[in-house]
Every structure is written in structure tokens, then in C-alpha cells.
N, C-alpha and C. Protein backbone atom coordinates (compact mmCIF):
# COMPACT_ATOMS: atom_id res chain seq x y z
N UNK A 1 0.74 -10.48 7.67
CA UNK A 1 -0.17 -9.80 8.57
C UNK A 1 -1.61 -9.97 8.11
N UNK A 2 -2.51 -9.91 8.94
CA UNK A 2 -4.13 -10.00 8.96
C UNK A 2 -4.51 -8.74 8.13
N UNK A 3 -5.59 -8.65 7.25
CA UNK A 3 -5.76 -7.96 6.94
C UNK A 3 -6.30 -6.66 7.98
N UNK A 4 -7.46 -7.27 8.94
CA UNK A 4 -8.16 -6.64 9.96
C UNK A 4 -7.05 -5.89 11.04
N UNK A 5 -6.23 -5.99 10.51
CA UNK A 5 -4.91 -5.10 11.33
C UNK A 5 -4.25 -4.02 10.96
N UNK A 6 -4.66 -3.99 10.06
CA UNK A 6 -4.77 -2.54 9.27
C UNK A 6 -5.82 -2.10 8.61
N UNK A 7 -6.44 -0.32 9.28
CA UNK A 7 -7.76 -0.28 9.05
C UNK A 7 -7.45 1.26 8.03
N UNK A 8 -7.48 0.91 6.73
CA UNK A 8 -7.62 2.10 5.45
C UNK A 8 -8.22 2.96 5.79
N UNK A 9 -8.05 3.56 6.31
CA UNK A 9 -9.27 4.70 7.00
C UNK A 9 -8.33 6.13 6.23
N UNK A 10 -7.30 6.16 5.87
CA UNK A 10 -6.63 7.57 5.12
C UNK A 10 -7.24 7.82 3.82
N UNK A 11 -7.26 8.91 3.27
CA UNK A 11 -7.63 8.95 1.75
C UNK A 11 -6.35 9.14 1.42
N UNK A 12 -5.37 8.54 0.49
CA UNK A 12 -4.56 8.38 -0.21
C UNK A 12 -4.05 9.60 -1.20
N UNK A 13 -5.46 9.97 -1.79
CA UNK A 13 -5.15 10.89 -2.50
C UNK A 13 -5.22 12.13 -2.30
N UNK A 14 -5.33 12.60 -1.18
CA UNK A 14 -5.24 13.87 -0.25
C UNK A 14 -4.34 13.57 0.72
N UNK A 15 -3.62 12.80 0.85
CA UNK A 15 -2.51 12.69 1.94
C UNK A 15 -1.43 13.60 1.85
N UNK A 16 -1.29 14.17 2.99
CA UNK A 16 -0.02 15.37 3.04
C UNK A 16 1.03 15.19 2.88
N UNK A 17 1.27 13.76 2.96
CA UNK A 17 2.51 13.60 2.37
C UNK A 17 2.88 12.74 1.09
N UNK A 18 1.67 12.80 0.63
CA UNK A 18 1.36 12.27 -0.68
C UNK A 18 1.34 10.74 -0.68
N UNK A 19 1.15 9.83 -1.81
CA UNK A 19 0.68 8.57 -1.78
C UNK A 19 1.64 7.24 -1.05
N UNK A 20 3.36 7.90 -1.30
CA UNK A 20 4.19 7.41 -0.73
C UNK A 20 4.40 8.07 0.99
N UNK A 21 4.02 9.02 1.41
CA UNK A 21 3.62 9.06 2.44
C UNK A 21 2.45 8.15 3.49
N UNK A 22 1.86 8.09 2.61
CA UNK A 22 0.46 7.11 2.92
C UNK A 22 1.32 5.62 3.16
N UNK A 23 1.68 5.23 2.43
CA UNK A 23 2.50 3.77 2.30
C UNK A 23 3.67 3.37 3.39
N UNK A 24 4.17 4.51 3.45
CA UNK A 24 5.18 4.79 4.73
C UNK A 24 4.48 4.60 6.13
N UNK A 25 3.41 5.33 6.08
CA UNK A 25 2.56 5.00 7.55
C UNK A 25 2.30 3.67 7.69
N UNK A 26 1.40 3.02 6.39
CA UNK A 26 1.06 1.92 6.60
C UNK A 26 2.02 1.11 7.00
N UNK A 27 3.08 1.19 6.28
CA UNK A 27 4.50 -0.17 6.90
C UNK A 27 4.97 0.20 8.46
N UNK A 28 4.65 1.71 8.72
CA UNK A 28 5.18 1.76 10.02
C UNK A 28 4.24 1.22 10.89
N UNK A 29 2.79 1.57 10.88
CA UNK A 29 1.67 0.54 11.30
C UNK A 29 2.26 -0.88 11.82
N UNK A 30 2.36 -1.43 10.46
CA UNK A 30 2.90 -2.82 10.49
C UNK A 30 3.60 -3.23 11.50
N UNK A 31 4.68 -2.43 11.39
CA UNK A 31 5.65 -2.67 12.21
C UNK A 31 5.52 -2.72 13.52
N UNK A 32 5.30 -1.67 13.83
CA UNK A 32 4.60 -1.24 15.22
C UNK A 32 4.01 -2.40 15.59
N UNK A 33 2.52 -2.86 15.11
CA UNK A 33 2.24 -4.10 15.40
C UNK A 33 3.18 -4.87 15.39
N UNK A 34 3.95 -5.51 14.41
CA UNK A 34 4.63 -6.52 14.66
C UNK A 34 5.72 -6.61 16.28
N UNK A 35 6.55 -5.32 16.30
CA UNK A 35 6.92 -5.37 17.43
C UNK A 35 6.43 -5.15 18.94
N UNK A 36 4.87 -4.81 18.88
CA UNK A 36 4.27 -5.18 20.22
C UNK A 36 3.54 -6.35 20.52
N UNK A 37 3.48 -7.15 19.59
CA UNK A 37 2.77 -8.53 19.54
C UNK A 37 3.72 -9.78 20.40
N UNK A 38 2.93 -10.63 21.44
CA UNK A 38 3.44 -11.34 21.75
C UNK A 38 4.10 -12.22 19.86
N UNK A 39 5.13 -12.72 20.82
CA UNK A 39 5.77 -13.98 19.80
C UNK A 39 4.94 -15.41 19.34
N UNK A 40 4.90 -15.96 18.28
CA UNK A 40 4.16 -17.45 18.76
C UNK A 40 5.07 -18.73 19.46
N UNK A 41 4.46 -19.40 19.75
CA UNK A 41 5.38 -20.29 20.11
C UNK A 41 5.79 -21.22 19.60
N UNK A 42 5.68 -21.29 18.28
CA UNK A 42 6.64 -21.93 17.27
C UNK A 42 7.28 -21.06 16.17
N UNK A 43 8.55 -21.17 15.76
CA UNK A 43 9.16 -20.63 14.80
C UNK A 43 9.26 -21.57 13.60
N UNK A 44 9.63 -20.92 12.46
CA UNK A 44 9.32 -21.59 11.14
C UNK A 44 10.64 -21.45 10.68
N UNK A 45 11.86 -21.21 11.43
CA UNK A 45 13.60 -21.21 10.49
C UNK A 45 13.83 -21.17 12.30
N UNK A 46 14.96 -22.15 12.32
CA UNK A 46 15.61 -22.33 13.16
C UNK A 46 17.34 -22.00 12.92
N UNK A 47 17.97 -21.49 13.65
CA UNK A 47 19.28 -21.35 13.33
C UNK A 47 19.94 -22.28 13.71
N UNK A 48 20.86 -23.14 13.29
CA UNK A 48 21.58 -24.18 12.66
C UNK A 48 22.67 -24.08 13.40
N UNK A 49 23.45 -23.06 14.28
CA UNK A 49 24.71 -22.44 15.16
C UNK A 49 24.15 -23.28 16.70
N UNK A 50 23.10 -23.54 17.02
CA UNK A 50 23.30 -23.56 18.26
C UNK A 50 22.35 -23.16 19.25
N UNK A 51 21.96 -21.94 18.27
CA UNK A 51 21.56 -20.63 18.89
C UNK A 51 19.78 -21.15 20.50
N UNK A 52 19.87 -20.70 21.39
CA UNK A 52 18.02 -21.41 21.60
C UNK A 52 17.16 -21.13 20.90
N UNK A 53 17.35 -19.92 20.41
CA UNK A 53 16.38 -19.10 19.61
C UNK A 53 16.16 -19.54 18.20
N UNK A 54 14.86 -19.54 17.86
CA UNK A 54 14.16 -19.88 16.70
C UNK A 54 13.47 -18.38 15.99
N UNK A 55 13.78 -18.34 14.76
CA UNK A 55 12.78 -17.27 14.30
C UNK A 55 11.52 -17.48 14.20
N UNK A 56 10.58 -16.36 13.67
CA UNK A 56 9.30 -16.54 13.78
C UNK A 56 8.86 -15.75 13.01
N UNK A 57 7.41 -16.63 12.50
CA UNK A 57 6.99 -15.16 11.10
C UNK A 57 6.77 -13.79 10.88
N UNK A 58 6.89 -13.51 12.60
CA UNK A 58 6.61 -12.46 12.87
C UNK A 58 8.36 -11.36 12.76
N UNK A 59 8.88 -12.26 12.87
CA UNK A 59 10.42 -11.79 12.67
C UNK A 59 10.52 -11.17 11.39
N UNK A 60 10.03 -12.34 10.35
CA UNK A 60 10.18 -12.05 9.30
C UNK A 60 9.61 -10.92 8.55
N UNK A 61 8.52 -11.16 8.93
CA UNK A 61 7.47 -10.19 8.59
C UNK A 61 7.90 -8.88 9.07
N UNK A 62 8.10 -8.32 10.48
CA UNK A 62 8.90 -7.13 10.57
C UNK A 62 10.11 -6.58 9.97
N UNK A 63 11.39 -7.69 9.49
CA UNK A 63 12.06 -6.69 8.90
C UNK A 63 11.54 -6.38 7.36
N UNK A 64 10.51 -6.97 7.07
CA UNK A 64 9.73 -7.12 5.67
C UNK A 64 9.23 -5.51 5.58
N UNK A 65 8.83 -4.94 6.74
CA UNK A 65 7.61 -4.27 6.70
C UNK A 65 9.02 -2.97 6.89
N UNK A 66 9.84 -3.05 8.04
CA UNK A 66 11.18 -1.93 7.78
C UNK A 66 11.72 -1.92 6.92
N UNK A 67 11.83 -2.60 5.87
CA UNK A 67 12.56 -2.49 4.35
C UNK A 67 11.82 -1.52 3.52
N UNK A 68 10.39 -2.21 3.88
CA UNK A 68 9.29 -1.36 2.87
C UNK A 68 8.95 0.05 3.08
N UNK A 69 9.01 0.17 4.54
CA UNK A 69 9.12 1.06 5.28
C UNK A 69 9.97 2.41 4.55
N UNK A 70 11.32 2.31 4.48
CA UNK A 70 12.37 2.63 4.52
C UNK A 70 12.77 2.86 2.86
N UNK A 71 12.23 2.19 2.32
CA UNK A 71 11.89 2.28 1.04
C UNK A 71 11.24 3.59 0.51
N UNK A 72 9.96 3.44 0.90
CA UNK A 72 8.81 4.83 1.00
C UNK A 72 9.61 5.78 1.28
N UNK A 73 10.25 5.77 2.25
CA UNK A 73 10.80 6.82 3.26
C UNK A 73 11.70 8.04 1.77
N UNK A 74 12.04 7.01 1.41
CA UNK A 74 13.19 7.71 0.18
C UNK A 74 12.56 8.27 -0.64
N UNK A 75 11.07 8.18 -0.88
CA UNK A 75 10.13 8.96 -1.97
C UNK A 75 9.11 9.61 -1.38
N UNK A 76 9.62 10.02 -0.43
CA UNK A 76 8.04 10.87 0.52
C UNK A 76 8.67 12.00 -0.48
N UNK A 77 7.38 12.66 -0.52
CA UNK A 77 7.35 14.38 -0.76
C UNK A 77 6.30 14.96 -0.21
N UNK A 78 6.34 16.04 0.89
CA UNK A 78 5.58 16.46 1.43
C UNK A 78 4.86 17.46 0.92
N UNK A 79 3.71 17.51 0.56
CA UNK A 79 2.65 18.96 0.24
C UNK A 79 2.88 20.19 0.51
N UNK A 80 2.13 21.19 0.79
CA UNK A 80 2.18 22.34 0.73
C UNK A 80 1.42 22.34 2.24
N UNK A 81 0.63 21.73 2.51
CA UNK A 81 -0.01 21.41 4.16
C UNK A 81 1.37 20.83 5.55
N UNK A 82 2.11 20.48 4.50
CA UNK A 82 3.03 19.79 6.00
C UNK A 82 4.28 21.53 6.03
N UNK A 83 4.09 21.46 7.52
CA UNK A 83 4.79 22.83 7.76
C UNK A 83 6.52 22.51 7.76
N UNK A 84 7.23 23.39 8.22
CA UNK A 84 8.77 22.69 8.09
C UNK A 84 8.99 22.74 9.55
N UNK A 85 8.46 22.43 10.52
CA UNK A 85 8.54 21.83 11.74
C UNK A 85 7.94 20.59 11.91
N UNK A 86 6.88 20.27 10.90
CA UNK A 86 6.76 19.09 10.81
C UNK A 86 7.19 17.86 10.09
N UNK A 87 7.93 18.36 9.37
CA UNK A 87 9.03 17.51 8.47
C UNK A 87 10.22 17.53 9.33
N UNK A 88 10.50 18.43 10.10
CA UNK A 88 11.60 18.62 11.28
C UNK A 88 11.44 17.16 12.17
N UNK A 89 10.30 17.17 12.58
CA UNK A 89 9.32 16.74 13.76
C UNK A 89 9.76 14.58 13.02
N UNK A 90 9.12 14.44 11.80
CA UNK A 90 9.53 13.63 11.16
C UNK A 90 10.43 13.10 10.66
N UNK A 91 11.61 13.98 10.44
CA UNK A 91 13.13 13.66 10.04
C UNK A 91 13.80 13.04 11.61
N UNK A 92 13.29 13.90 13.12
CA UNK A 92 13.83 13.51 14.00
C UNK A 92 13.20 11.86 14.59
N UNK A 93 12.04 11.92 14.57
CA UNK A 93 11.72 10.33 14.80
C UNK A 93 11.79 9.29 13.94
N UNK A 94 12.34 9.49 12.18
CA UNK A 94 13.10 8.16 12.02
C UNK A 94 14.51 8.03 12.44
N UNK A 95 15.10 9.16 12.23
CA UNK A 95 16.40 9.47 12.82
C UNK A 95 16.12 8.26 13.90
N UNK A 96 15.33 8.32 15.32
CA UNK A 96 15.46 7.77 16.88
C UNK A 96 14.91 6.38 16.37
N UNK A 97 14.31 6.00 15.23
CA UNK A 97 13.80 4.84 14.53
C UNK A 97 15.41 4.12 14.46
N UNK A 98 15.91 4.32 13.47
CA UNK A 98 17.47 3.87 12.79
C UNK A 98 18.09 3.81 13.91
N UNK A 99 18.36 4.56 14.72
CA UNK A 99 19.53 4.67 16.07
C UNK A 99 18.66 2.86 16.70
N UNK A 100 18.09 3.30 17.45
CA UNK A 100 17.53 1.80 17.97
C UNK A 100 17.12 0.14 17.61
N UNK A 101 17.86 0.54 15.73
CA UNK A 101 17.47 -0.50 15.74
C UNK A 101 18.91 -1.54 15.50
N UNK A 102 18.74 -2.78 15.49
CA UNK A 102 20.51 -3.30 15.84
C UNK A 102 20.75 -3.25 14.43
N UNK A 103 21.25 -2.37 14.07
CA UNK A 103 22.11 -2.40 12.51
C UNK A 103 22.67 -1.32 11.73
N UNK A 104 23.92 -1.31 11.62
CA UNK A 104 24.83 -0.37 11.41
C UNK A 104 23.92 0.35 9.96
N UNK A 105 24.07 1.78 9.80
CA UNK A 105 23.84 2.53 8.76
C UNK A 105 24.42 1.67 7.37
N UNK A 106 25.49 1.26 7.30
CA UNK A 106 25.55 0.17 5.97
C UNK A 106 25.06 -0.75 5.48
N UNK A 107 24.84 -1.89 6.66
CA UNK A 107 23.57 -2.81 6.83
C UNK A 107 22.39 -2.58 6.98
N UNK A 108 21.82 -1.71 7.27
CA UNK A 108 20.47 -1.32 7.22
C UNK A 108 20.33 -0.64 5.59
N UNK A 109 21.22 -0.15 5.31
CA UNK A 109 21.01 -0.08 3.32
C UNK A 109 21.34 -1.34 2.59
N UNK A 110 22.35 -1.73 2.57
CA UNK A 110 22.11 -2.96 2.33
C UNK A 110 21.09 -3.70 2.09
N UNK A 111 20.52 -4.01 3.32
CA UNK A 111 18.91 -4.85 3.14
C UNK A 111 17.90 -3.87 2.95
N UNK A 112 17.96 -2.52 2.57
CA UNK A 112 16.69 -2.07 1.91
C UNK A 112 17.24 -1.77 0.70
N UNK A 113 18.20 -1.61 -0.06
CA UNK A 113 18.12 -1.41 -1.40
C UNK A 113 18.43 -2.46 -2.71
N UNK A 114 17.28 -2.17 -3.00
CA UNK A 114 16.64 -3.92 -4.19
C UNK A 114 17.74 -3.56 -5.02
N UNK A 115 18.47 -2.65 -5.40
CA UNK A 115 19.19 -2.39 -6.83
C UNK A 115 20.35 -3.18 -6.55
N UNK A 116 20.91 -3.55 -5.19
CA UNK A 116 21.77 -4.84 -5.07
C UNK A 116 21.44 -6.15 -5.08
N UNK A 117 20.26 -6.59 -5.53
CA UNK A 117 19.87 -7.74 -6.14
C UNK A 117 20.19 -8.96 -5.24
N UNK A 118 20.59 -8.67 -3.96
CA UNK A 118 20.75 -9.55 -3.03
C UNK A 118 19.90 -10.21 -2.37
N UNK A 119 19.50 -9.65 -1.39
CA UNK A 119 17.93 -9.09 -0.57
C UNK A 119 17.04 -9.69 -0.79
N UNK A 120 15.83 -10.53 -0.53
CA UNK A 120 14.52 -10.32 -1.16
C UNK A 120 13.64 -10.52 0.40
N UNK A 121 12.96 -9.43 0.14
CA UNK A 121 12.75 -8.43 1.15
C UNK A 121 11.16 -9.02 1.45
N UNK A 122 10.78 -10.12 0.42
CA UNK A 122 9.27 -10.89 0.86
C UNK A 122 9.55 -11.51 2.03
N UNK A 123 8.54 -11.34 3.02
CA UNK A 123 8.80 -12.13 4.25
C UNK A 123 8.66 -13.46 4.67
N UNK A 124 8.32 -14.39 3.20
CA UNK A 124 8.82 -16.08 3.65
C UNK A 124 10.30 -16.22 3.24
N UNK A 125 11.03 -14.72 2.64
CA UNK A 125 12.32 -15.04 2.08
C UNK A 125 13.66 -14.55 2.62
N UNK A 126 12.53 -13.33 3.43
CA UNK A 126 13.93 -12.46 3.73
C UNK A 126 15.21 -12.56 4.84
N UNK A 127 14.38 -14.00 5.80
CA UNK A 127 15.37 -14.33 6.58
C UNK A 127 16.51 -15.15 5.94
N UNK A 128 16.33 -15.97 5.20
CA UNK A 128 17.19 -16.85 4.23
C UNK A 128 18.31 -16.16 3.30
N UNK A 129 17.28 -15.51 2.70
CA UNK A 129 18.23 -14.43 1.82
C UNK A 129 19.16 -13.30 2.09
N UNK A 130 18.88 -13.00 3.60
CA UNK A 130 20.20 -11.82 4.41
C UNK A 130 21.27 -13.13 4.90
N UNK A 131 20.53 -14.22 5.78
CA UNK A 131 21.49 -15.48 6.00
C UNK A 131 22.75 -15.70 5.32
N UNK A 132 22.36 -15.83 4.22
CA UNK A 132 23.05 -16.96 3.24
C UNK A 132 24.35 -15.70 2.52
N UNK A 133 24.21 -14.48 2.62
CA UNK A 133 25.22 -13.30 1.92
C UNK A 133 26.03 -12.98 3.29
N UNK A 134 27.41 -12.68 2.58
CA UNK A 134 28.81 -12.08 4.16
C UNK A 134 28.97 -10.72 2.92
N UNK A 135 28.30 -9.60 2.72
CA UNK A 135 28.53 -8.64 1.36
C UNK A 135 29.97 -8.07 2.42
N UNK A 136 31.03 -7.39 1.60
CA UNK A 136 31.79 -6.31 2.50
C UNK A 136 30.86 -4.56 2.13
N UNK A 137 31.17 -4.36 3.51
CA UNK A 137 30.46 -2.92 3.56
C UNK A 137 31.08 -2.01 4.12
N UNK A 138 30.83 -0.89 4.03
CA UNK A 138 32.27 0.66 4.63
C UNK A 138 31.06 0.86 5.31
N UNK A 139 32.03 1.26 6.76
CA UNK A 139 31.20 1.71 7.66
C UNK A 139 32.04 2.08 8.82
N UNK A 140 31.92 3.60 9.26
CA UNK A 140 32.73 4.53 9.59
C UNK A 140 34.36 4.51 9.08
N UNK A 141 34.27 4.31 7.68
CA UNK A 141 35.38 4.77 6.99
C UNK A 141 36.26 3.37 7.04
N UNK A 142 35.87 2.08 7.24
CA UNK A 142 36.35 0.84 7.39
C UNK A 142 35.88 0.06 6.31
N UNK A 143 36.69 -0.67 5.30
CA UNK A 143 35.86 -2.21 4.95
C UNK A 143 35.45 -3.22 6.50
N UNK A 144 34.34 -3.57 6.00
CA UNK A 144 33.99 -5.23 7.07
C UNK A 144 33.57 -6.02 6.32
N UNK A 145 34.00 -7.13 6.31
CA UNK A 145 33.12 -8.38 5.69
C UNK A 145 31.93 -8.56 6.88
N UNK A 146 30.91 -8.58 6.65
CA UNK A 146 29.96 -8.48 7.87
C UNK A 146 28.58 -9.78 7.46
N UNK A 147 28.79 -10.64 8.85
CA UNK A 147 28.28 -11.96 8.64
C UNK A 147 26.53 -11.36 8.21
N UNK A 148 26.12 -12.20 7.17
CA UNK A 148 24.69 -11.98 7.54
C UNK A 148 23.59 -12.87 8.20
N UNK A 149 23.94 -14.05 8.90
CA UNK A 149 24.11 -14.89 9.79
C UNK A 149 24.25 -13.85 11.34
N UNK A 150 25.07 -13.17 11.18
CA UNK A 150 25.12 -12.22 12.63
C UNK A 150 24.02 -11.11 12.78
N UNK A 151 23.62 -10.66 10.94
CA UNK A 151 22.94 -9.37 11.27
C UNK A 151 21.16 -10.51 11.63
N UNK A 152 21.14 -11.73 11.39
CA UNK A 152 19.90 -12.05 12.08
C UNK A 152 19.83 -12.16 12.94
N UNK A 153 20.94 -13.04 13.78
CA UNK A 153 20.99 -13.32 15.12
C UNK A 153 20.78 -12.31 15.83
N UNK A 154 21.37 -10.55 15.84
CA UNK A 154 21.08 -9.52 16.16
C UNK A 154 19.46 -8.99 15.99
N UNK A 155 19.30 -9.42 15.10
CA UNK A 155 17.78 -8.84 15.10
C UNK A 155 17.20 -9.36 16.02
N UNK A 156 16.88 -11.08 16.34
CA UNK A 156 16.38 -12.16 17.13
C UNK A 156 16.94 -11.38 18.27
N UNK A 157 18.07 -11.19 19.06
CA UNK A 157 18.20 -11.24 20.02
C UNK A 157 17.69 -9.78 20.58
N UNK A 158 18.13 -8.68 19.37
CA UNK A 158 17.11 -7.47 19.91
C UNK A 158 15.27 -7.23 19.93
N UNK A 159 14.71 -8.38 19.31
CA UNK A 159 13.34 -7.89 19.17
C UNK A 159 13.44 -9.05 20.36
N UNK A 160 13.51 -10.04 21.16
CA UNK A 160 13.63 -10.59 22.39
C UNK A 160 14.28 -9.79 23.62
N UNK A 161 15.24 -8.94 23.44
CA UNK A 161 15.37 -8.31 24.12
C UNK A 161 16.76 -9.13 24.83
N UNK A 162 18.01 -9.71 24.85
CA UNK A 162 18.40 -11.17 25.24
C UNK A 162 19.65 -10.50 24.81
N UNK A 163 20.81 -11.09 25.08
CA UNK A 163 22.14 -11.04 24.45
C UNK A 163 22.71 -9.93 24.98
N UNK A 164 23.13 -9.16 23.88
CA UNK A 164 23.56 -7.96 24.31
C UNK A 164 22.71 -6.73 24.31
N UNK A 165 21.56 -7.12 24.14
CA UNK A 165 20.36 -6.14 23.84
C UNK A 165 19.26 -6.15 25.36
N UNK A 166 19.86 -7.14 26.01
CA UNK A 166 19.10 -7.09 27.28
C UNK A 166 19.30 -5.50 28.44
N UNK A 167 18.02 -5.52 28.63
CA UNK A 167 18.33 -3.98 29.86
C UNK A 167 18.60 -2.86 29.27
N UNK A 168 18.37 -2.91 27.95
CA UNK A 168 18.86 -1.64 26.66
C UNK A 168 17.86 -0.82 26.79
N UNK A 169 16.88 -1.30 26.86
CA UNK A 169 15.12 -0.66 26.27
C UNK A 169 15.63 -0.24 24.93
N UNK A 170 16.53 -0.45 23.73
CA UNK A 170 16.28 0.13 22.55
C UNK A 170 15.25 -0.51 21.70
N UNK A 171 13.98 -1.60 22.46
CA UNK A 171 13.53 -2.30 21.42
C UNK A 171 11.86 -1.12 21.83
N UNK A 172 11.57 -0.77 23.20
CA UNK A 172 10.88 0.25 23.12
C UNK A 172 11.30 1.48 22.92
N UNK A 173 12.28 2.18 22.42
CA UNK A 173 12.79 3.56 22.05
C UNK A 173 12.32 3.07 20.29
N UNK A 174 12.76 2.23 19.64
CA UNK A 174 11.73 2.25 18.54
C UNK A 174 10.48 1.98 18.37
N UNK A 175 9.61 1.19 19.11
CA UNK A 175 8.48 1.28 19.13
C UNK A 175 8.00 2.53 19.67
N UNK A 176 8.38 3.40 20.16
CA UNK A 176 8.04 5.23 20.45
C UNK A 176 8.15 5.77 19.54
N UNK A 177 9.16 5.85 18.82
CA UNK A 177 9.64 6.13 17.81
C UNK A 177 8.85 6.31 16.18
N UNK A 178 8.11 4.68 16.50
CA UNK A 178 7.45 4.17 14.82
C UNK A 178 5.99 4.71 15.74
N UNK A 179 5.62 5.14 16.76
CA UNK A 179 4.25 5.54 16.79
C UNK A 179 4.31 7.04 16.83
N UNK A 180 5.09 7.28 17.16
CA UNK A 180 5.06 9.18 16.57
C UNK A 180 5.42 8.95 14.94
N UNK A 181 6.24 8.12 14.15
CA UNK A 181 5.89 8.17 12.94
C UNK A 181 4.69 7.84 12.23
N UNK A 182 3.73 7.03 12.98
CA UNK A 182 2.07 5.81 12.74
C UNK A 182 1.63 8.16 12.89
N UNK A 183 1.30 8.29 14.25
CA UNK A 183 0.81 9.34 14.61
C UNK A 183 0.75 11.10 13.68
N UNK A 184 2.42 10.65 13.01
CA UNK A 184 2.49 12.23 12.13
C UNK A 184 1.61 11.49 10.61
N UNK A 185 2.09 10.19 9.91
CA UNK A 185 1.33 10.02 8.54
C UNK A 185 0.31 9.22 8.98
N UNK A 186 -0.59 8.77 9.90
CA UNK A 186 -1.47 8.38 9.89
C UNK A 186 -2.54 8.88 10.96
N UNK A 187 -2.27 9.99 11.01
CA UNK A 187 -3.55 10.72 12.65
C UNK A 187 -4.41 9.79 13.29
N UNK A 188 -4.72 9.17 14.05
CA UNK A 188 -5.78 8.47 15.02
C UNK A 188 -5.39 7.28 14.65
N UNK A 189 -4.70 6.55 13.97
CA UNK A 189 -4.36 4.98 13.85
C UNK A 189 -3.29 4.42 14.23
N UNK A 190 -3.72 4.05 15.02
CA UNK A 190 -2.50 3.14 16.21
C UNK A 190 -3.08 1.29 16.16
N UNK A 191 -2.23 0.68 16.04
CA UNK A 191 -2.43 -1.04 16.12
C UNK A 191 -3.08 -1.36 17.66
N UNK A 192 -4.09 -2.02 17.59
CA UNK A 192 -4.05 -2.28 18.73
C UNK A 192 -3.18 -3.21 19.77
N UNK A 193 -2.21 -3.63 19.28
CA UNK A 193 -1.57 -4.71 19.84
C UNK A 193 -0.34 -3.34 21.06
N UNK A 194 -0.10 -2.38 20.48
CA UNK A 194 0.48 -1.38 20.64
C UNK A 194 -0.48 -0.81 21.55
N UNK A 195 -1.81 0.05 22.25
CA UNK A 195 -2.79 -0.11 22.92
C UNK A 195 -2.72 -0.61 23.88
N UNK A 196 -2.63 -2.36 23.22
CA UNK A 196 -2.97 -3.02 24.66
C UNK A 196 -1.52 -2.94 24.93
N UNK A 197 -0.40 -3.26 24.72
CA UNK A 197 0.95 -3.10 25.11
C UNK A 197 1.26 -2.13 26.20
N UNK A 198 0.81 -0.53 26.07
CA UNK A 198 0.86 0.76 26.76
C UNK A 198 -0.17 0.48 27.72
N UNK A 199 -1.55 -0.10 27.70
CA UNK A 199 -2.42 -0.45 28.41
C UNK A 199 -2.45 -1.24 29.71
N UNK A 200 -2.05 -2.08 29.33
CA UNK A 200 -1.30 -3.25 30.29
C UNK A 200 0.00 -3.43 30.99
N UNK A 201 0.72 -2.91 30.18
CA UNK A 201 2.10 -3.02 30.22
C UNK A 201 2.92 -4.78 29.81
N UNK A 202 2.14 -5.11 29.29
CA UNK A 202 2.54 -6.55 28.77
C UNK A 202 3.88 -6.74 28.07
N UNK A 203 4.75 -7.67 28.23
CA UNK A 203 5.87 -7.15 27.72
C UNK A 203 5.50 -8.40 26.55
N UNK A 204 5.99 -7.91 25.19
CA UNK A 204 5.92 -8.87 24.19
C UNK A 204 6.84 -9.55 23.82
């Protein structure tokens, strides 16, 4: 991401939800941008299956920024300023974050936790590196060997909107979602790509 796309305007060290609160906004920022931004029209990893679809840095870069995201998320501690309706308020919009996005509660830990040494969650790496692993994972009380080859193709086809993700709207129920989270840790900072998105109605 551009630097000029994220504008530091928080003080860090007065943040209500403290410094990992601060960090949490910023990746949700990110994100946000990333998922209202048109696509480019070249991708930089092509899938090898068949598929029409090509990834794009911007692919990458978003699940980069939900890892990091999600990461933070696990070390927020809120101040003595955040009320307990507003931690309410915040527990319920990542909650509607996770629901919308294509990936089972096992797989979505999976690729955010570094202590499985699998992962690498930099975004020239992280499409390659979920690719290339089938980990088995419990999920609703089941082993699955679960392709990680499938959990990209799922991503691609939900941030396009295509497959089985077409006519869903779950790719704007998280972008609602990550701007009431931008909105509770970051007050007045919204991406503009997100702006013009609501503005226009441009579909990205």
C-alpha cells in the first residue's frame, strides 16, 4: 500500500484502546481500502488449475493486512475511556467481520497464527505460502484435510464476487463491517477509495 493512504492523524499514545488498538485500526483501514479499490488489470500469481482468474497484489496485500489485523485484535486492551457498550459495539462488528469472510473459524486461525510456522503472512508471500500447505484442521467437531489451493481460490472468487459468492453481498457486509471497526478505533478516518465507493456506487 501507498503510503498517502494512510493518514497518522491518531496519537498512539493516548489511544483508547491503547497502542495495539491503534494498529488494529490501521490494518482495518488497509483493508477497507484494499477491498473497495478497483482491481488492476494485471495479476502477479496466476493459478495453474485452470482457474480465469489471476491474483493480484491487491489480493495479497488484503489478506496481509486481515492477518495483521486479527493479530492486534488478540492484544487490544481497552482503557478506562472505552465504555462496556463500546467494547460490546466492537466485539459485535468483528464478529459480522469473520462471518463474511470465506473462511471457516479454523482456517482463518490457521493463517493468522505465526506460532504454526506455516504462514508467512508478508504480502509478496502469503499467497504462495497458504497455496503450497493441505494442514488437517477440526472444525465443527470434524478432522478435514483442507486444500490451501481452495482456501485461495475462495478468497479470489469472494473479493470478485463470482463462483459461489456471486449475489451474496457478503463481500459488502464486510466492508460495513471493517468501517464501523476504521470508525470505533480510528474516529473521522475512512480511505477514500471507500468514499468514493459509497459515493458513486462503483462496484470494485
Amino acid at each position: 500500500m501507498e503510503d498517502d493512504r494512510w493518514p497518522p492523524t491518531s496519537n498512539r499514545r493516548d489511544h483508547p484502546y491503547s497502542d495495539t488498538g491503534y494498529s488494529a485500526g490501521h490494518n482495518a483501514f488497509l483493508l477497507l481500502a484494499n477491498l473497495c479499490e478497483p482491481l488492476d488489470e494485471h495479476g502477479y500469481y496466476n493459478m495453474d488449475d485452470g482457474s480465469r482468474n489471476s491474483w493480484h497484489a491487491a489480493d495479497g496485500e488484503a489478506l496481509t493486512n486481515y492477518a495483521e489485523l486479527e493479530w492486534y485484535v488478540r492484544h487490544i486492551r481497552a482503557t478506562d475511556e472505552v465504555s462496556v457498550e463500546e467494547m460490546g459495539d466492537f466485539v459485535i462488528k468483528l464478529h459480522a467481520l469473520r462471518q463474511a469472510l470465506p473462511l471457516t473459524e479454523a482456517e482463518r486461525n490457521w493463517i493468522i497464527d505465526p506460532s504454526l510456522g506455516t504462514v508467512d503472512a508478508h504480502e509478496e508471500h502469503i499467497v504462495e505460502s497458504i497455496g503450497i500447505h493441505e494442514p488437517e484442521l477440526v472444525s465443527a467437531g470434524v478432522r478435514r484435510v483442507v486444500s490451501g489451493r481452495d482456501i485461495m481460490r475462495r478468497w479470489l472468487a469472494w473479493r470478485r464476487e463470482t463462483d459461489e459468492y456471486a449475489g451474496q453481498g457478503t463481500l459488502d457486509l464486510a466492508r460495513e463491517a471493517l468501517r464501523g471497526i476504521v470508525e470505533l478505533l480510528l474516529p473521522g478516518e475512512l480511505p477514500p477509495s471507500y468514499l468514493t465507493l459509497r459515493r458513486f456506487g462503483d462496484k470494485a
